[in-house]
Protein backbone atom coordinates (compact mmCIF):
# COMPACT_ATOMS: atom_id res chain seq x y z
CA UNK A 1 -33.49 27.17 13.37
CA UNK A 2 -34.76 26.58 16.77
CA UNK A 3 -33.71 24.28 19.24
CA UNK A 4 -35.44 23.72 22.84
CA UNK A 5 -34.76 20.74 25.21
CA UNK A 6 -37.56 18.53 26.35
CA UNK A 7 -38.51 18.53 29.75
CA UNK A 8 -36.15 16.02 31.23
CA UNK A 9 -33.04 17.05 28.82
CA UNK A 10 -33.63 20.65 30.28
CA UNK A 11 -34.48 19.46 34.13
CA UNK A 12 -30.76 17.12 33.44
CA UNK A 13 -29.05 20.23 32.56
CA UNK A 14 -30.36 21.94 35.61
CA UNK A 15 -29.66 19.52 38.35
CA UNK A 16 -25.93 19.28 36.88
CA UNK A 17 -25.82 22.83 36.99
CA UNK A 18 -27.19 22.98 40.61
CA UNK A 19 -24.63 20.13 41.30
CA UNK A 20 -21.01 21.81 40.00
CA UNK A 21 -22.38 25.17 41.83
CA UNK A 22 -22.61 23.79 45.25
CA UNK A 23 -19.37 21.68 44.66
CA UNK A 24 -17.31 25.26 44.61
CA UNK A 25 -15.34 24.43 41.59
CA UNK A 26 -12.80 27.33 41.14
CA UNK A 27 -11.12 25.47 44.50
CA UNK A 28 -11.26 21.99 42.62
CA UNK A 29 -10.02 23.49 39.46
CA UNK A 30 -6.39 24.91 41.36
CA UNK A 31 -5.91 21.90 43.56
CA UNK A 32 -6.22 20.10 40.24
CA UNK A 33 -3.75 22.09 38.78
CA UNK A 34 -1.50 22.03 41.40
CA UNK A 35 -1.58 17.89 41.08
CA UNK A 36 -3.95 17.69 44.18
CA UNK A 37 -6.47 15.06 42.82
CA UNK A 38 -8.54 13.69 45.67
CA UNK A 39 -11.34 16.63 45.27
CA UNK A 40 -11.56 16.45 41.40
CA UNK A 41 -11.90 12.23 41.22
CA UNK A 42 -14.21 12.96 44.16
CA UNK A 43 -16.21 15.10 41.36
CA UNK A 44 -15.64 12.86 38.71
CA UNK A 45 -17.49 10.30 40.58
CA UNK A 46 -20.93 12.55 41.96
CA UNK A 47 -21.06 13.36 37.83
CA UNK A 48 -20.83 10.08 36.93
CA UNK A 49 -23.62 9.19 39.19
CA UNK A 50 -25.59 11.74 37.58
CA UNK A 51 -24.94 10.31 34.38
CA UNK A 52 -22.67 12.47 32.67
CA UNK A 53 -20.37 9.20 31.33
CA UNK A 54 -23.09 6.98 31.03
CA UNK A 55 -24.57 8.93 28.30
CA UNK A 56 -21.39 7.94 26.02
CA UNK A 57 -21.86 4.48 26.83
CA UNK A 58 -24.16 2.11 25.23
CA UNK A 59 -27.27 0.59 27.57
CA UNK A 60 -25.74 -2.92 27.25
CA UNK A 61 -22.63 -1.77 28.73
CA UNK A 62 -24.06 0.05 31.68
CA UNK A 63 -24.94 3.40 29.83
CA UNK A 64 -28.32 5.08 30.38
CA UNK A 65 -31.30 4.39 28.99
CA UNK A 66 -32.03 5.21 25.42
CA UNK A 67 -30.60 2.94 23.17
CA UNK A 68 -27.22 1.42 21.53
CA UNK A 69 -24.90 4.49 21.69
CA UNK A 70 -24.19 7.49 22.62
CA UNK A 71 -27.14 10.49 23.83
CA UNK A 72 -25.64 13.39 21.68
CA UNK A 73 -28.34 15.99 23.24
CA UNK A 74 -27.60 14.83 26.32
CA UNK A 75 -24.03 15.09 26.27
CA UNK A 76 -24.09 18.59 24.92
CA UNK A 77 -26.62 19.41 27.92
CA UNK A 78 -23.95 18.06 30.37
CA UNK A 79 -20.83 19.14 28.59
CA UNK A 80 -22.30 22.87 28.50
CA UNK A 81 -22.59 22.73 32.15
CA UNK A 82 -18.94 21.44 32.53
CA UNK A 83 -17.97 24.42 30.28
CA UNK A 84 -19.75 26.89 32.33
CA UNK A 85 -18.25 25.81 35.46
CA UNK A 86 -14.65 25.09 34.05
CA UNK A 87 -14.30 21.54 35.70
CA UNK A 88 -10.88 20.12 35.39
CA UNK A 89 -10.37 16.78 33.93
CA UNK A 90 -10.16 14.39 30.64
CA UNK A 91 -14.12 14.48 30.10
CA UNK A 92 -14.19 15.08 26.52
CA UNK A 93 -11.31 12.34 26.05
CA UNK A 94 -12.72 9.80 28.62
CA UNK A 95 -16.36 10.03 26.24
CA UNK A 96 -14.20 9.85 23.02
CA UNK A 97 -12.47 6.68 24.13
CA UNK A 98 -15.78 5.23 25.30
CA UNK A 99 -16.83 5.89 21.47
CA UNK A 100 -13.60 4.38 20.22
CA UNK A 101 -14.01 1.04 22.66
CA UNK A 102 -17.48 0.46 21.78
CA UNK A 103 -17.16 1.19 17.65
CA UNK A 104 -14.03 -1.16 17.69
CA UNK A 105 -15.83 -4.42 18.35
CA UNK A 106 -13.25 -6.00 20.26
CA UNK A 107 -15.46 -7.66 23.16
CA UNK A 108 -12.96 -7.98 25.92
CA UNK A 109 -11.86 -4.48 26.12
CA UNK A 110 -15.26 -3.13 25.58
CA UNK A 111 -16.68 -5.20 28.40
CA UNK A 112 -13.79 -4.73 30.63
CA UNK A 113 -13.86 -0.69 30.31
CA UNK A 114 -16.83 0.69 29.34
CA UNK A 115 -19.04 -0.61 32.26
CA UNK A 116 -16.15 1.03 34.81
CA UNK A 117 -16.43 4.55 32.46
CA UNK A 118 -20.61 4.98 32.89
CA UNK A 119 -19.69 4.20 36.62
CA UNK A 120 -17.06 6.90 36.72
CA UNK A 121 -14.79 3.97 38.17
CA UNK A 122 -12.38 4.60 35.48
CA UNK A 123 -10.62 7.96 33.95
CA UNK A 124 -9.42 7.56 30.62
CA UNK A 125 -7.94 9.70 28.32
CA UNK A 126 -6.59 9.48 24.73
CA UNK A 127 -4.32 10.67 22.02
CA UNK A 128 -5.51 11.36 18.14
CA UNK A 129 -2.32 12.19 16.29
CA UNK A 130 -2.36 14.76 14.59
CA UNK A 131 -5.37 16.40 15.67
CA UNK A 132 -5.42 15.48 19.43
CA UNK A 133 -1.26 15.11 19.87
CA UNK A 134 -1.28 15.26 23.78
CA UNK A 135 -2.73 12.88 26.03
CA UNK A 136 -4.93 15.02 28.73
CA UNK A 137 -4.11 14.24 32.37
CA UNK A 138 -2.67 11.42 31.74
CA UNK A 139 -0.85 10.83 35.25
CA UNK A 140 -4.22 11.18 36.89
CA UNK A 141 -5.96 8.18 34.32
CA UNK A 142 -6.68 4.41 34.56
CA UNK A 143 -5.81 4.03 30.84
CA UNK A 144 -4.31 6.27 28.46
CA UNK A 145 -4.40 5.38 24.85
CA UNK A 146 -3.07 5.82 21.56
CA UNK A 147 -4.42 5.81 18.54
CA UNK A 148 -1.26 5.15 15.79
CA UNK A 149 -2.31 5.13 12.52
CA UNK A 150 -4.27 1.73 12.14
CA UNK A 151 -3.05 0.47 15.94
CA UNK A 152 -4.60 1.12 19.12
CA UNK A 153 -2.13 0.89 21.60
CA UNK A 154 -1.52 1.37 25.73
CA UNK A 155 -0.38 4.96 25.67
CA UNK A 156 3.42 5.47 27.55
CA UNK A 157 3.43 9.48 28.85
CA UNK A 158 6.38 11.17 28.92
CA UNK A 159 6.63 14.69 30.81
CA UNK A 160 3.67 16.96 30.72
CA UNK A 161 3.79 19.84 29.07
CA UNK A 162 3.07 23.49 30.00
CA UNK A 163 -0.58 24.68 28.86
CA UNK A 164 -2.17 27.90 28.48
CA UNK A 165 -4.59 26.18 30.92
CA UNK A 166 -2.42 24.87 34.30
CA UNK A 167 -5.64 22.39 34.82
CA UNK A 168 -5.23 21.34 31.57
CA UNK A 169 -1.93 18.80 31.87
CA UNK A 170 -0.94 17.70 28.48
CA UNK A 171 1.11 14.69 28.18
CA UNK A 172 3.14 13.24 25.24
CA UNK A 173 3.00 9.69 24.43
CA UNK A 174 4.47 6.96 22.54
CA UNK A 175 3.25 3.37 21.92
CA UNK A 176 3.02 0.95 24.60
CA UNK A 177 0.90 -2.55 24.13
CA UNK A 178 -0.60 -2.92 20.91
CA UNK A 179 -4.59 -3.35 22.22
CA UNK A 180 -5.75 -4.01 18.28
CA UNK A 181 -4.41 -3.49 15.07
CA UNK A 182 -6.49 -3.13 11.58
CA UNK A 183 -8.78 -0.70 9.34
CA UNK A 184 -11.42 -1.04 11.66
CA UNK A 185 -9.23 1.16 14.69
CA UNK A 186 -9.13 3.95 12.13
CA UNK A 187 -12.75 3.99 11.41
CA UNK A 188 -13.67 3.68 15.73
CA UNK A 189 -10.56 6.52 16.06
CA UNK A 190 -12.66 9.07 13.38
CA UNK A 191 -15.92 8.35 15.34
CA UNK A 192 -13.96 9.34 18.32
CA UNK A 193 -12.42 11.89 17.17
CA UNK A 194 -16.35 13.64 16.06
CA UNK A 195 -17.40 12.61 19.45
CA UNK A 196 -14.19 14.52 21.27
CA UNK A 197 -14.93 17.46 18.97
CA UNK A 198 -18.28 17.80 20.16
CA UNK A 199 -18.30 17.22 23.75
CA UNK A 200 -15.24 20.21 23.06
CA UNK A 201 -17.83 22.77 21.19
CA UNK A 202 -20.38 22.25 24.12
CA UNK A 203 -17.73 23.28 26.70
CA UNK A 204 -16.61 25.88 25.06
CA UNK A 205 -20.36 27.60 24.54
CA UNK A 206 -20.63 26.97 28.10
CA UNK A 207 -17.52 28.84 29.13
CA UNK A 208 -18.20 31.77 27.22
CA UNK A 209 -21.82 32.39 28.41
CA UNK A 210 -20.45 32.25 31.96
CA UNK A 211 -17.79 34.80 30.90
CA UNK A 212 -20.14 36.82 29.18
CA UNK A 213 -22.48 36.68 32.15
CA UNK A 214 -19.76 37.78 34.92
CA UNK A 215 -18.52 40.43 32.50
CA UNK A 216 -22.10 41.71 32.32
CA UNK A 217 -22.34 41.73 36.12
CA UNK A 218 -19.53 43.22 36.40
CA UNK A 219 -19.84 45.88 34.21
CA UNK A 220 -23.03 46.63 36.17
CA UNK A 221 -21.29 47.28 39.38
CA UNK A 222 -17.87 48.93 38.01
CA UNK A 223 -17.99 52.60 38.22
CA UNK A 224 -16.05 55.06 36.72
CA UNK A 225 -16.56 59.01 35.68
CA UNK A 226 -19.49 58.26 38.11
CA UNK A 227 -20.93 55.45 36.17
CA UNK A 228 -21.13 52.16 35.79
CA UNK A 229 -18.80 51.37 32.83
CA UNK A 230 -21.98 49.20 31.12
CA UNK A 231 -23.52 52.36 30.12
CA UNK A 232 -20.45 53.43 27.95
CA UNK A 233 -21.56 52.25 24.29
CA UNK A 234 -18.04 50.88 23.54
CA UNK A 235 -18.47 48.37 26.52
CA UNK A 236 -22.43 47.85 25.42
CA UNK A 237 -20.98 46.96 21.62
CA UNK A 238 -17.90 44.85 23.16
CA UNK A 239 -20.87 42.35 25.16
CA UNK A 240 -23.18 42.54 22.11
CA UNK A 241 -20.74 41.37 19.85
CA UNK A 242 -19.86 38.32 22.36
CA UNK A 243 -23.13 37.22 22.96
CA UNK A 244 -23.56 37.51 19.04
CA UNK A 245 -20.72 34.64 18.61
CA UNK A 246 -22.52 32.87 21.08
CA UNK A 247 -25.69 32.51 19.75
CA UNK A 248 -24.25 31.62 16.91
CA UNK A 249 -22.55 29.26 18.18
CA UNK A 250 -24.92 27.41 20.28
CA UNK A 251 -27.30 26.35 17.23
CA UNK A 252 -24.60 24.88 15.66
CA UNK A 253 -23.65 22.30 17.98
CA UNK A 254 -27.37 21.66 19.08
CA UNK A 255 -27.58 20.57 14.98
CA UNK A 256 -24.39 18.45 15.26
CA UNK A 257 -25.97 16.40 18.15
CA UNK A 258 -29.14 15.81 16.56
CA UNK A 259 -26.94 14.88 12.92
CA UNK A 260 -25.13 12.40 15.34
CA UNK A 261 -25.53 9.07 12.95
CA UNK A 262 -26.08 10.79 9.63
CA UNK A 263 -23.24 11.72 6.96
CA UNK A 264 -23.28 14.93 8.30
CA UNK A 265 -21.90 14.52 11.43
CA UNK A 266 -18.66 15.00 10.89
CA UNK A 267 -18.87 18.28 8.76
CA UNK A 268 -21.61 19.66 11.22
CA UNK A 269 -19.21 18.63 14.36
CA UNK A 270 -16.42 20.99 12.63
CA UNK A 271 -18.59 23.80 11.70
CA UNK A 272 -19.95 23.96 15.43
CA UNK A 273 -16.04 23.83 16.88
CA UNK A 274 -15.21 26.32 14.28
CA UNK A 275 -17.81 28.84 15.53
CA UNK A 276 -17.62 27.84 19.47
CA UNK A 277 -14.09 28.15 19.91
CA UNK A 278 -14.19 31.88 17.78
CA UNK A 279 -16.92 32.68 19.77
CA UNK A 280 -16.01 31.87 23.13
CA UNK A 281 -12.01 32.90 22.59
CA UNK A 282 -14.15 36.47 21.76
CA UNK A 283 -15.97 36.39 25.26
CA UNK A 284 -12.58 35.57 26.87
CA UNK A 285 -10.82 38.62 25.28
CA UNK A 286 -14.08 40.66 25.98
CA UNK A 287 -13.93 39.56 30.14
CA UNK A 288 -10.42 40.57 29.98
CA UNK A 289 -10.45 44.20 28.68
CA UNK A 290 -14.29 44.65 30.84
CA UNK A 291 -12.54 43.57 33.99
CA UNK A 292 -9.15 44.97 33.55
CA UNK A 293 -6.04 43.81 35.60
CA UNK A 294 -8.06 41.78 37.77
CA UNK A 295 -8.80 39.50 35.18
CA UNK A 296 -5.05 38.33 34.93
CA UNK A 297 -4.96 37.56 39.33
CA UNK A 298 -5.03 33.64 39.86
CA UNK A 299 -7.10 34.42 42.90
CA UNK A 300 -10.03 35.64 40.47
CA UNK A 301 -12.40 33.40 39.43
CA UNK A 302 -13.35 34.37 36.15
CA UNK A 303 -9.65 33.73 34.83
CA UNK A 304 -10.07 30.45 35.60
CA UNK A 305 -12.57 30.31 32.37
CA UNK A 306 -10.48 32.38 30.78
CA UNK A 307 -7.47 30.40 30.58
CA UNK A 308 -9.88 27.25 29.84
CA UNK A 309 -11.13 29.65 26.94
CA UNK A 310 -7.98 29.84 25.24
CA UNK A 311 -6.74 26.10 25.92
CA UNK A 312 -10.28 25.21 24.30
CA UNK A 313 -10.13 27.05 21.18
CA UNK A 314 -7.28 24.77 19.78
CA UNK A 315 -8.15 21.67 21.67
CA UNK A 316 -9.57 18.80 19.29
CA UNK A 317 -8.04 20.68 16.65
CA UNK A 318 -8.16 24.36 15.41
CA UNK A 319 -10.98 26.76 14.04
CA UNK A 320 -8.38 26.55 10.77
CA UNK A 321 -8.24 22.81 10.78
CA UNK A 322 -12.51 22.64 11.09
CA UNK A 323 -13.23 25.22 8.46
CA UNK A 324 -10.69 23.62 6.01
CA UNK A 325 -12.83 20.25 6.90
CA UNK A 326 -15.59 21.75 6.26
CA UNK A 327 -14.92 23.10 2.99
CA UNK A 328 -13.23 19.60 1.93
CA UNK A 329 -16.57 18.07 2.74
CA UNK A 330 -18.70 20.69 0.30
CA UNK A 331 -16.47 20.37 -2.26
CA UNK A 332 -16.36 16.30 -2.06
């Protein structure tokens, strides 16, 4: 199956791709990491105004045009640019919660947090025990919650944890405030959840394309024996077989966006994080054994994505955990 972008889903894409490059975000990503927030919430706020949050919020609430919910399309478009450029923050968790506060029906907290989100006037981020334990960045956000079995509650961080990914600051958290209680939190939290998941594939694509495009460069330029190591056939196979996975990959969660609303969305979500995180773990292993040691320097660019790669392809739960969902839903 085919999937192209209209005009304005592919000239959205663009801009936000124009956007992150001028905004030099390898330097955003380690002053994140290093707990300097000023240039990433400065970030946060020029993507919210291009409408990166607002297309996980509904119109009523401030979101953008086009209807009651959330633009699926969309927010693959503008997740796969966030991959791509590795920007640091709670995205996928901050459009998850929006999910969870508007499916939840409780008027006060929708209205008092979902207009601030599209605005990019508020960073939230989220726990989904067991599949999302951690809370991302949550010393950086205006609300943290917790999702505890049929509660939602104010989420209480203890000390972050170490990541794979030292932009990616994982927090764990007990209950605070109870914020709502009933069967209905369980039902917004698996909406959420499906949302996280897919905002997570997009990323992920996006990562590995821009690894698989710098390893390609570089293997243009990289000589040795007197050639550039792209004409050896093992390297040729090694990039083949990455941009395979990828294309694989990226049908997959162009289908889960447009089965966003259907009973398929869930199973489709998994099957597209199954095959993006494979695929763009692959492209990360790939950039490391094309570039060599310089892959592993912190002053290096491209291992930036690479670390993001690896944090990615368990984050929102594992390739394991989606194809045993999967399967459960065929056999059901």
């Amino acid at each position: 199956m085919r999937f192209v972008l209209d005009a304005e889903q592919r000239l959205f894409g663009e801009t936000l791709g124009k956007l992150l490059t001028e905004a030099a975000v390898p330097g955003v990503v380690r002053d994140w990491a290093a707990g300097r927030r000023g240039r990433g919430l400065t970030l946060w706020r020029t993507l919210a105004e291009a409408g990166v949050l607002a297309i996980a919020v509904p119109q009523s609430a401030g979101g953008a045009a086009g209807g009651a919910g959330p633009l699926p399309v969309e927010l693959v478009t503008a997740f796969h640019e966030l991959g791509r450029h590795g920007v640091p923050g709670p995205y996928a968790e901050t459009v998850a919660a929006a999910v969870l506060l508007d499916r939840l029906g409780e008027e006060a907290l929708a209205s008092r947090w979902l207009p601030p989100i599209a605005e990019g006037a508020a960073l939230v981020t989220l726990a989904l025990p067991p599949a999302v334990p951690y809370a991302l960045d949550a010393d950086a956000a205006d609300l943290a919650l917790l999702v505890d079995g049929e509660r939602l509650c104010a989420a209480v961080p203890g000390e972050a944890r170490a990541s794979l990914d030292p932009a990616r600051r994982l927090f764990p958290v007990t209950p605070g405030e109870a914020l709502a209680e009933g069967p209905h939190v369980a039902a917004a939290a698996a909406d959420a959840y499906d949302m996280g998941v897919l905002a997570c594939a997009a990323q992920l694509v996006g990562t590995g394309r821009r690894l698989l495009e710098v390893s390609v460069d570089y293997a243009k330029a990289r000589r040795q024996f007197g050639r550039p190591i792209g004409e050896f056939q093992a390297v040729k196979h090694h990039l083949a077989d990455a941009l395979v996975g990828l294309e694989y990959a990226r049908p997959l969660v162009h289908g889960a966006a447009l089965a966003y609303g259907t009973p398929d969305f869930a199973r489709d979500v998994s099957a597209a994080k199954a095959a993006a995180s494979e695929a763009a773990y692959a492209a990360a292993k790939i950039a490391l054994q094309v570039h060599g040691a310089i892959a592993y320097t912190d002053e290096y660019d491209p291992s930036l994505l690479i670390r993001r790669a690896r944090a990615l392809h368990t984050a929102w739960g594992s390739p394991s955990d989606h194809r045993a969902r999967v399967i459960g839903s065929l056999a059901g």
